[in-house]
PDB file of N, CA and C in Angstrom:
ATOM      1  N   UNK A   1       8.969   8.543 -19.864  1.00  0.00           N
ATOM      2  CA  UNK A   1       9.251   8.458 -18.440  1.00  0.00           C
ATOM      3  C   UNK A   1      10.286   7.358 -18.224  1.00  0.00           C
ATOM      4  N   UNK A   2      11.342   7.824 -17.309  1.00  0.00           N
ATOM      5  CA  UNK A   2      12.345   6.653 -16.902  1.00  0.00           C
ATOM      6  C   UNK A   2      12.683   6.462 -15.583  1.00  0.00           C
ATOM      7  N   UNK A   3      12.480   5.614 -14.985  1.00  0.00           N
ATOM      8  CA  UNK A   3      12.416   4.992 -13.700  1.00  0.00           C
ATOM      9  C   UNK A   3      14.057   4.550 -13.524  1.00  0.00           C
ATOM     10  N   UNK A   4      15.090   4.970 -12.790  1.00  0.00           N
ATOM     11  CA  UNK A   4      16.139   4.582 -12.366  1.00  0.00           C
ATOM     12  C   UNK A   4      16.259   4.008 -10.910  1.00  0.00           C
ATOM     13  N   UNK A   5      16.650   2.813 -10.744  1.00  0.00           N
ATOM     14  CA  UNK A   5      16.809   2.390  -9.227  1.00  0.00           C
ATOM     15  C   UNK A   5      18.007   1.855  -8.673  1.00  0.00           C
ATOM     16  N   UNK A   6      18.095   2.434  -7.981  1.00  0.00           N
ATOM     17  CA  UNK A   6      19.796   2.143  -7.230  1.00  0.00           C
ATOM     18  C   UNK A   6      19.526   1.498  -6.227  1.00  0.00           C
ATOM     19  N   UNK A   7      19.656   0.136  -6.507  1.00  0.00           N
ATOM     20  CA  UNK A   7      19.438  -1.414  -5.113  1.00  0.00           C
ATOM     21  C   UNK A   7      20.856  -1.008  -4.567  1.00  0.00           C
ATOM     22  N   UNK A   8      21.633  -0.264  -4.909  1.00  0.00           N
ATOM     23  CA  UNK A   8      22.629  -0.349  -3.152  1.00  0.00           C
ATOM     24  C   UNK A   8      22.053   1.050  -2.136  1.00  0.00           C
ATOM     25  N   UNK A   9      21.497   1.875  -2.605  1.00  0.00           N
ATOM     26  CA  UNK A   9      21.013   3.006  -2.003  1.00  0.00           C
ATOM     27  C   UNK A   9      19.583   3.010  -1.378  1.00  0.00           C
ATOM     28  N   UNK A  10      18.902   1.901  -2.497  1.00  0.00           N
ATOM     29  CA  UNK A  10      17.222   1.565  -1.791  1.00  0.00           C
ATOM     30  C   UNK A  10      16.845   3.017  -2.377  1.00  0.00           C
ATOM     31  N   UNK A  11      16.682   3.832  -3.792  1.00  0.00           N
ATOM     32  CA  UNK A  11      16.385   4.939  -3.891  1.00  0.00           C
ATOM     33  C   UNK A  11      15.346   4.608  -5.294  1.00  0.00           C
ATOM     34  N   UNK A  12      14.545   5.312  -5.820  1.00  0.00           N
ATOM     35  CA  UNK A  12      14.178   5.446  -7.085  1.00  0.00           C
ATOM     36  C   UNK A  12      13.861   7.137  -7.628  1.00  0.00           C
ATOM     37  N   UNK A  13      14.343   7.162  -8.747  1.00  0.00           N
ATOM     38  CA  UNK A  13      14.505   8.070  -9.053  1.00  0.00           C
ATOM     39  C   UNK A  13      13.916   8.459 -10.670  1.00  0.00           C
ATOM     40  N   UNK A  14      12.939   9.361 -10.735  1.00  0.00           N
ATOM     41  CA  UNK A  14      11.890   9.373 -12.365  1.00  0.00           C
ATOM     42  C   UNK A  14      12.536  10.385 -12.552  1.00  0.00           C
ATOM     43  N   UNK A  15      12.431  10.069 -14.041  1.00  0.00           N
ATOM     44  CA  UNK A  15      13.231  11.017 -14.875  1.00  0.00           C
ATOM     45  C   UNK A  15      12.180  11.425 -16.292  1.00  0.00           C
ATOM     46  N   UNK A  16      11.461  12.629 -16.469  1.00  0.00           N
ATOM     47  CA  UNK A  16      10.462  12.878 -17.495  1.00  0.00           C
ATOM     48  C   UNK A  16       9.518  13.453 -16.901  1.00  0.00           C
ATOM     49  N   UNK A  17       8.071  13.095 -17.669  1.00  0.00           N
ATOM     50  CA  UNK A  17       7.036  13.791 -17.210  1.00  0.00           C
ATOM     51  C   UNK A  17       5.687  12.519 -17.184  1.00  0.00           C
ATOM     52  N   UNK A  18       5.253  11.876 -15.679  1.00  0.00           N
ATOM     53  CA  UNK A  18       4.705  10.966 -15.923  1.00  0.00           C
ATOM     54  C   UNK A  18       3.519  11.144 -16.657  1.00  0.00           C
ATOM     55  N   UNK A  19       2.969   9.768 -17.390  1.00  0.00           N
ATOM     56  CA  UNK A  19       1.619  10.172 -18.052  1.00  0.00           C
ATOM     57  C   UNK A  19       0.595  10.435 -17.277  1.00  0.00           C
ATOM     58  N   UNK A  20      -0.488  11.234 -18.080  1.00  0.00           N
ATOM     59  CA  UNK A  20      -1.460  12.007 -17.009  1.00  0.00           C
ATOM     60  C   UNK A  20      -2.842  11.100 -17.013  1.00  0.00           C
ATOM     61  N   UNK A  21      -2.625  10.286 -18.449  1.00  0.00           N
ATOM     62  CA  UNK A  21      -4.137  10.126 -18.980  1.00  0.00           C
ATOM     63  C   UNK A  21      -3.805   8.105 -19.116  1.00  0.00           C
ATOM     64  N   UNK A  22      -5.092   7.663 -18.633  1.00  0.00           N
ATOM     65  CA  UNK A  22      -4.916   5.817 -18.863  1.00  0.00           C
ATOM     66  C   UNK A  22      -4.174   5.438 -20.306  1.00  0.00           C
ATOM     67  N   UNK A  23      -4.143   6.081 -21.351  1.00  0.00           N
ATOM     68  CA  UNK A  23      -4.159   5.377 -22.789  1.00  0.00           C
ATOM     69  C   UNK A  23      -2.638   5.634 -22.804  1.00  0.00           C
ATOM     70  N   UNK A  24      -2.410   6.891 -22.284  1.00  0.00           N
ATOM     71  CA  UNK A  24      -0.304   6.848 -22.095  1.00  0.00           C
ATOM     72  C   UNK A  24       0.379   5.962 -21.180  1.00  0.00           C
ATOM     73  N   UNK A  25       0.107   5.635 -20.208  1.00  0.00           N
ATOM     74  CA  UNK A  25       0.072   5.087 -19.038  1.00  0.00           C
ATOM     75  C   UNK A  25      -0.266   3.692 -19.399  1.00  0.00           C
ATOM     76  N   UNK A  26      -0.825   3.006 -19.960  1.00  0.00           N
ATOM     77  CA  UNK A  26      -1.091   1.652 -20.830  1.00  0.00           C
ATOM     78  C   UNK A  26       0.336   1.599 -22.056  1.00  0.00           C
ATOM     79  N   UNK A  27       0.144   2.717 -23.031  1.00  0.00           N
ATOM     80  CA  UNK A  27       1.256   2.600 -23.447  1.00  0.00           C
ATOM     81  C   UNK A  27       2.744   2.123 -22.896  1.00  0.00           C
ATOM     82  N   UNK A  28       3.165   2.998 -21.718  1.00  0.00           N
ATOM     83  CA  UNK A  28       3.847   2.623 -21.638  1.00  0.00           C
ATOM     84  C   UNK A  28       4.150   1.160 -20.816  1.00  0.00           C
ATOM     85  N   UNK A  29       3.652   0.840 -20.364  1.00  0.00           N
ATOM     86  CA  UNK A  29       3.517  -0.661 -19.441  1.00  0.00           C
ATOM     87  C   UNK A  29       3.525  -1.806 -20.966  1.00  0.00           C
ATOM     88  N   UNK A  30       2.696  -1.139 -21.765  1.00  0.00           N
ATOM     89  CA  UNK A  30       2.727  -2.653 -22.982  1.00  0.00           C
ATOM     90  C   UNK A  30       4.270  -2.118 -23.927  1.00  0.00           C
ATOM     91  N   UNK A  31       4.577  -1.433 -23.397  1.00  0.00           N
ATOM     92  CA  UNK A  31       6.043  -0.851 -24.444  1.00  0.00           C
ATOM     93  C   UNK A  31       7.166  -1.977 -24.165  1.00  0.00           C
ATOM     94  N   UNK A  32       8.031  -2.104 -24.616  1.00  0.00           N
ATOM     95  CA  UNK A  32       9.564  -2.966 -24.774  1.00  0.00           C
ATOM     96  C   UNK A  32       9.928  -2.397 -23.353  1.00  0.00           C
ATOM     97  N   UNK A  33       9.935  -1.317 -23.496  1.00  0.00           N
ATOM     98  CA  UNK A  33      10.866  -0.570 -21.613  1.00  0.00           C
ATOM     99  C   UNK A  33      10.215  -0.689 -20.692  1.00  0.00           C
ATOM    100  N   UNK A  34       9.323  -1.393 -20.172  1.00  0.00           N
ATOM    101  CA  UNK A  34       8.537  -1.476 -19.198  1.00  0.00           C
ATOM    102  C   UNK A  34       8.965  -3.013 -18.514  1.00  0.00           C
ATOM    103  N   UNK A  35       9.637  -3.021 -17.870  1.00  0.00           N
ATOM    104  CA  UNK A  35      10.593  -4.062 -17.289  1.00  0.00           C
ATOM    105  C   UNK A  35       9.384  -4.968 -16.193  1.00  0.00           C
ATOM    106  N   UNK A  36       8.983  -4.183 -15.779  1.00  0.00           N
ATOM    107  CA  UNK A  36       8.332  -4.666 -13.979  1.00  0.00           C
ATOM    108  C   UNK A  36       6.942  -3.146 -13.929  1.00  0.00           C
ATOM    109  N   UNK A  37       6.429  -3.624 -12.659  1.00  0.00           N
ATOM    110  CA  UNK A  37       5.180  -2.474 -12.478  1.00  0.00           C
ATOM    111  C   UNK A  37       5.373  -3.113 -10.793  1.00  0.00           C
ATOM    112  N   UNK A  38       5.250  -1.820 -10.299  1.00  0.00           N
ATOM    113  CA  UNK A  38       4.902  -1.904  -8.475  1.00  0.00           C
ATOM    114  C   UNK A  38       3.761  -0.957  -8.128  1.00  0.00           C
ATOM    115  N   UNK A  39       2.517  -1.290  -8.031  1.00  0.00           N
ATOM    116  CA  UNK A  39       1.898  -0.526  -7.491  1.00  0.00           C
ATOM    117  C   UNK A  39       1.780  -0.323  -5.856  1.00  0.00           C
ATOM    118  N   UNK A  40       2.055   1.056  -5.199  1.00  0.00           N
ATOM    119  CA  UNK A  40       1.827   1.370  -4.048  1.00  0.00           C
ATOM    120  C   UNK A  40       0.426   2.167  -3.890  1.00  0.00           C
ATOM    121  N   UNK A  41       0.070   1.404  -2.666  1.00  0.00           N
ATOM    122  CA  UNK A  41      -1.416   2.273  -2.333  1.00  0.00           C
ATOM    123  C   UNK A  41      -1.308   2.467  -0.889  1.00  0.00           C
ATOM    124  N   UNK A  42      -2.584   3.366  -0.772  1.00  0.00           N
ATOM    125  CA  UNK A  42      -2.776   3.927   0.427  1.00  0.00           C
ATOM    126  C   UNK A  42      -4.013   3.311   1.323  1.00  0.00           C
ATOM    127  N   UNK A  43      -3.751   3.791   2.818  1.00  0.00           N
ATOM    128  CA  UNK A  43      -4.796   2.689   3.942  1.00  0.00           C
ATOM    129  C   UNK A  43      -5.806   2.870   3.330  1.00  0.00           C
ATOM    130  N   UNK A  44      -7.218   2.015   2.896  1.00  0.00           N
ATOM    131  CA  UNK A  44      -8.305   2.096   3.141  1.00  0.00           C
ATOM    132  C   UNK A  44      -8.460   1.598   1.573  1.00  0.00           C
ATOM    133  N   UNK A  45      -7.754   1.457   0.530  1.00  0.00           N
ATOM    134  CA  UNK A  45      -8.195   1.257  -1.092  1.00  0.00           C
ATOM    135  C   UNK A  45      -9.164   0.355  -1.033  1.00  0.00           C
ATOM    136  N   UNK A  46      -9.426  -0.761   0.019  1.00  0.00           N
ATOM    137  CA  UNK A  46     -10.234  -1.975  -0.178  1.00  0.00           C
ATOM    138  C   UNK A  46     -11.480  -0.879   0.392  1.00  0.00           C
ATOM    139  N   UNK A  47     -11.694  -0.573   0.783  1.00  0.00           N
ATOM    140  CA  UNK A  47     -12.996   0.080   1.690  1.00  0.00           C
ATOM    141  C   UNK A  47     -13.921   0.137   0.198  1.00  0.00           C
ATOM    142  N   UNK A  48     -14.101   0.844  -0.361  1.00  0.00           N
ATOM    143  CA  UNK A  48     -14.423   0.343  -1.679  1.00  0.00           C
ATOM    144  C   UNK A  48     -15.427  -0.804  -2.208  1.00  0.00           C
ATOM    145  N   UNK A  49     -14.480  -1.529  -1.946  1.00  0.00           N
ATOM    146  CA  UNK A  49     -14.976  -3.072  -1.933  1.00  0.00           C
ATOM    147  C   UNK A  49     -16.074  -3.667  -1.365  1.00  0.00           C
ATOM    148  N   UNK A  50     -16.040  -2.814   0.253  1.00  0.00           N
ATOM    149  CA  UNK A  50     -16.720  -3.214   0.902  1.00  0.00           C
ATOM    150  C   UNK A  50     -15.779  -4.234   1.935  1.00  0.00           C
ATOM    151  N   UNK A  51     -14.655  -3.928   1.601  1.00  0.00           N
ATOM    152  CA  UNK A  51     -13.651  -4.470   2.865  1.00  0.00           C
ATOM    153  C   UNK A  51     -13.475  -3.739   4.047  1.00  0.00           C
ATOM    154  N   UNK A  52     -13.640  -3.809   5.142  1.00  0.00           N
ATOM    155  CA  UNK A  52     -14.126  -2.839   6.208  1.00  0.00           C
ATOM    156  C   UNK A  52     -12.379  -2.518   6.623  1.00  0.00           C
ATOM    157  N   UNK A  53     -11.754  -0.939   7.128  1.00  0.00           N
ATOM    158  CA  UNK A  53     -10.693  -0.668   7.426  1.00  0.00           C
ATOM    159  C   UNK A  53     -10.654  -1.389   8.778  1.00  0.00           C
ATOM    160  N   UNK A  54      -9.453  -1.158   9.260  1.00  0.00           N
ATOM    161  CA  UNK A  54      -9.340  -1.424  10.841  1.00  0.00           C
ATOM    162  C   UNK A  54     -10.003  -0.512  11.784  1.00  0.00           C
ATOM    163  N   UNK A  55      -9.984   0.789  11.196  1.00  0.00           N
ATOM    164  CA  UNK A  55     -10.939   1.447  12.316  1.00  0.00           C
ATOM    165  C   UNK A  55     -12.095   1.850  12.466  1.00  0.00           C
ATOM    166  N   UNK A  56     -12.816   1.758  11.694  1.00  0.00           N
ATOM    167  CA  UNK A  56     -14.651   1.899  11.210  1.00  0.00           C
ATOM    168  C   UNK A  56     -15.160   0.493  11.966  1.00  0.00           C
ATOM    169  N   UNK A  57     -16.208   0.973  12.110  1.00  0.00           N
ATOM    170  CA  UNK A  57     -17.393  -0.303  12.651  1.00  0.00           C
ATOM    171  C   UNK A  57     -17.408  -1.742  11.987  1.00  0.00           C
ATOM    172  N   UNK A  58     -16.736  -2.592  12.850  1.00  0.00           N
ATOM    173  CA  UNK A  58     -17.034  -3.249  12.154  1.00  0.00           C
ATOM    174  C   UNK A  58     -15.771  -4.361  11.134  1.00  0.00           C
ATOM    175  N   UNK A  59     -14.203  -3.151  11.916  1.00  0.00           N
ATOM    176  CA  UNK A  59     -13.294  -3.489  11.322  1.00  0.00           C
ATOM    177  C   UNK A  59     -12.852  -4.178  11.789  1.00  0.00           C
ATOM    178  N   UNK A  60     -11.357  -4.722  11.648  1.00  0.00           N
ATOM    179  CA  UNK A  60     -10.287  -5.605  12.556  1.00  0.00           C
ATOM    180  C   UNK A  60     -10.450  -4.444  14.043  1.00  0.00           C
ATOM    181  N   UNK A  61     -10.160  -4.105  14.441  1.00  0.00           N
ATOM    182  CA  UNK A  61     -10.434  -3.442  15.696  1.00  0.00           C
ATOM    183  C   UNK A  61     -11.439  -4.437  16.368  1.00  0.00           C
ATOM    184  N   UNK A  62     -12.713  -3.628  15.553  1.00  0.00           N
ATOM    185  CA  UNK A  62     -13.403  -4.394  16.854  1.00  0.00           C
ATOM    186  C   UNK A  62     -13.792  -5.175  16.952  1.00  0.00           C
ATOM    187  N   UNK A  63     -12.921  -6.743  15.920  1.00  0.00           N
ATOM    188  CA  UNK A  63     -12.673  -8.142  16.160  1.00  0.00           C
ATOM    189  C   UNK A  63     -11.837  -9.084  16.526  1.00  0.00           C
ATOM    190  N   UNK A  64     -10.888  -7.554  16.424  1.00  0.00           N
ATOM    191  CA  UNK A  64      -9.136  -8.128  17.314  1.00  0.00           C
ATOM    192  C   UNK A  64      -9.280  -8.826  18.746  1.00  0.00           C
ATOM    193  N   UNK A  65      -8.764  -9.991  18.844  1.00  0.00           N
ATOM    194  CA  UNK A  65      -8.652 -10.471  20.211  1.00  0.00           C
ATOM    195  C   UNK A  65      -7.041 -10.503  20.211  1.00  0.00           C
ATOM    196  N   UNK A  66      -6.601  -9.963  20.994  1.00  0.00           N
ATOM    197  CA  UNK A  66      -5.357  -9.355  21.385  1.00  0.00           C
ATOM    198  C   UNK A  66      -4.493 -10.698  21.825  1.00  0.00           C
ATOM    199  N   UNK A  67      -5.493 -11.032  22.922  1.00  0.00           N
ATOM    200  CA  UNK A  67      -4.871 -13.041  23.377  1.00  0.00           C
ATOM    201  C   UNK A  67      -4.366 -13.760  22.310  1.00  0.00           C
ATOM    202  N   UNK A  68      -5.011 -13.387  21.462  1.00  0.00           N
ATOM    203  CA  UNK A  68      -4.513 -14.419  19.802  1.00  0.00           C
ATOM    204  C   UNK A  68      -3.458 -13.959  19.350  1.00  0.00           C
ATOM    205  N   UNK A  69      -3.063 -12.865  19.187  1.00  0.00           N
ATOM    206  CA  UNK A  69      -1.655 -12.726  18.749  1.00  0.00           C
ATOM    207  C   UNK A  69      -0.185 -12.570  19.825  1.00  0.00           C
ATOM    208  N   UNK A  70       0.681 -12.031  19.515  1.00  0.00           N
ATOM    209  CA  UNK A  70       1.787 -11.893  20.671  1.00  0.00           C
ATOM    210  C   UNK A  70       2.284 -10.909  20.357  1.00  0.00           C
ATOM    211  N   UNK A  71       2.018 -10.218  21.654  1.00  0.00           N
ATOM    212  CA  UNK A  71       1.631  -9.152  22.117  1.00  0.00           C
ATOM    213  C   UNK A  71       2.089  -8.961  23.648  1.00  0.00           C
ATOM    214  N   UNK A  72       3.128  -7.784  24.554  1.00  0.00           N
ATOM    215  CA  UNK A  72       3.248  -7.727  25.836  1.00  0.00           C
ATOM    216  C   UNK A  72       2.059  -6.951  26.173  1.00  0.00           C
ATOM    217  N   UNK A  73       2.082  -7.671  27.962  1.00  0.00           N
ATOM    218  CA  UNK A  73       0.617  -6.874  28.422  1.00  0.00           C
ATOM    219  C   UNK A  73       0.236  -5.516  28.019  1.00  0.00           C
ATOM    220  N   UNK A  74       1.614  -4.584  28.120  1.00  0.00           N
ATOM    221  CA  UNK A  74       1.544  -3.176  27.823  1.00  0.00           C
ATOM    222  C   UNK A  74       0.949  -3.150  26.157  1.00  0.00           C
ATOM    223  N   UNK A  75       1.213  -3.813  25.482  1.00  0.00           N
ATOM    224  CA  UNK A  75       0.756  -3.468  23.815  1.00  0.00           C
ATOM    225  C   UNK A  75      -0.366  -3.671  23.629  1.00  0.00           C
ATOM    226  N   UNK A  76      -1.286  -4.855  24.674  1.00  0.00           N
ATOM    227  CA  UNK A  76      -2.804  -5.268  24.965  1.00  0.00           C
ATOM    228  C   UNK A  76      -3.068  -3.964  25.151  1.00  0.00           C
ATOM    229  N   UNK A  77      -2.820  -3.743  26.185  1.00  0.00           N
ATOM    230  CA  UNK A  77      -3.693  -2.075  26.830  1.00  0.00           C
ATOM    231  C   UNK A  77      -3.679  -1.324  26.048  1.00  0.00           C
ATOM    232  N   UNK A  78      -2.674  -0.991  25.397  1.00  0.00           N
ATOM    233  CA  UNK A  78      -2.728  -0.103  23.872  1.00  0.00           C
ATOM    234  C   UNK A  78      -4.297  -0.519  23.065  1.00  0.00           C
ATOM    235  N   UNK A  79      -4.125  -1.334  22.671  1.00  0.00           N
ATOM    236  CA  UNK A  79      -4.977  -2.325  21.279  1.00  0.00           C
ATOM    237  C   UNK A  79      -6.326  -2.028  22.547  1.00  0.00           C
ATOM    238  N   UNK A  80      -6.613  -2.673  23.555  1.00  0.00           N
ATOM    239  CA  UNK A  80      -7.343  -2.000  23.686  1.00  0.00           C
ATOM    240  C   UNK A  80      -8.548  -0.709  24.250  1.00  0.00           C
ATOM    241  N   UNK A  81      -6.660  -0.021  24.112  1.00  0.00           N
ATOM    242  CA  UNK A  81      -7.676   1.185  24.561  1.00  0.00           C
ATOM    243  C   UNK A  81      -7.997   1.982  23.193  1.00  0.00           C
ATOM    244  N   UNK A  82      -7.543   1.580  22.147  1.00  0.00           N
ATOM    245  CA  UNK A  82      -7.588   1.914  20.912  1.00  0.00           C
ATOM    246  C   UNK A  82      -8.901   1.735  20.391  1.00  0.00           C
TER     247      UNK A  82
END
């Protein structure tokens, strides 16, 4: 697998067939060509944890005090009519 990135375009671009299974996927990260690692994830990975999302019981929602951050009146009413 080869990862190409063009910093004047902001693009990345894979080239191969990524690994499917942990022991290839280890391989290649401990290999010579493995420059850097970025993992991207999606809302909620901590939930898991037992880190509560923003919108379940219990989350930032419904401990947000809106006064505390900055925020126009109109974006309050948003937050909380949310």
């Amino acid at each position: 697998l080869t990862v190409k990135i063009n910093k004047t375009h902001h693009t990345i671009q894979m080239i191969g067939i990524p690994p499917t299974d942990l022991a290839s996927l280890a391989r290649i990260i401990l290999s010579s060509q493995c420059k850097s690692i970025a993992i991207l994830t999606g809302a909620g990975v901590s939930v898991a944890s037992g880190i509560p999302d923003f919108r379940s019981p219990g989350g930032m929602y419904d401990s947000l005090r809106p006064e505390l951050i900055t925020a126009t009146p109109y974006q309050r009413q948003l937050m909380e009519a949310d």
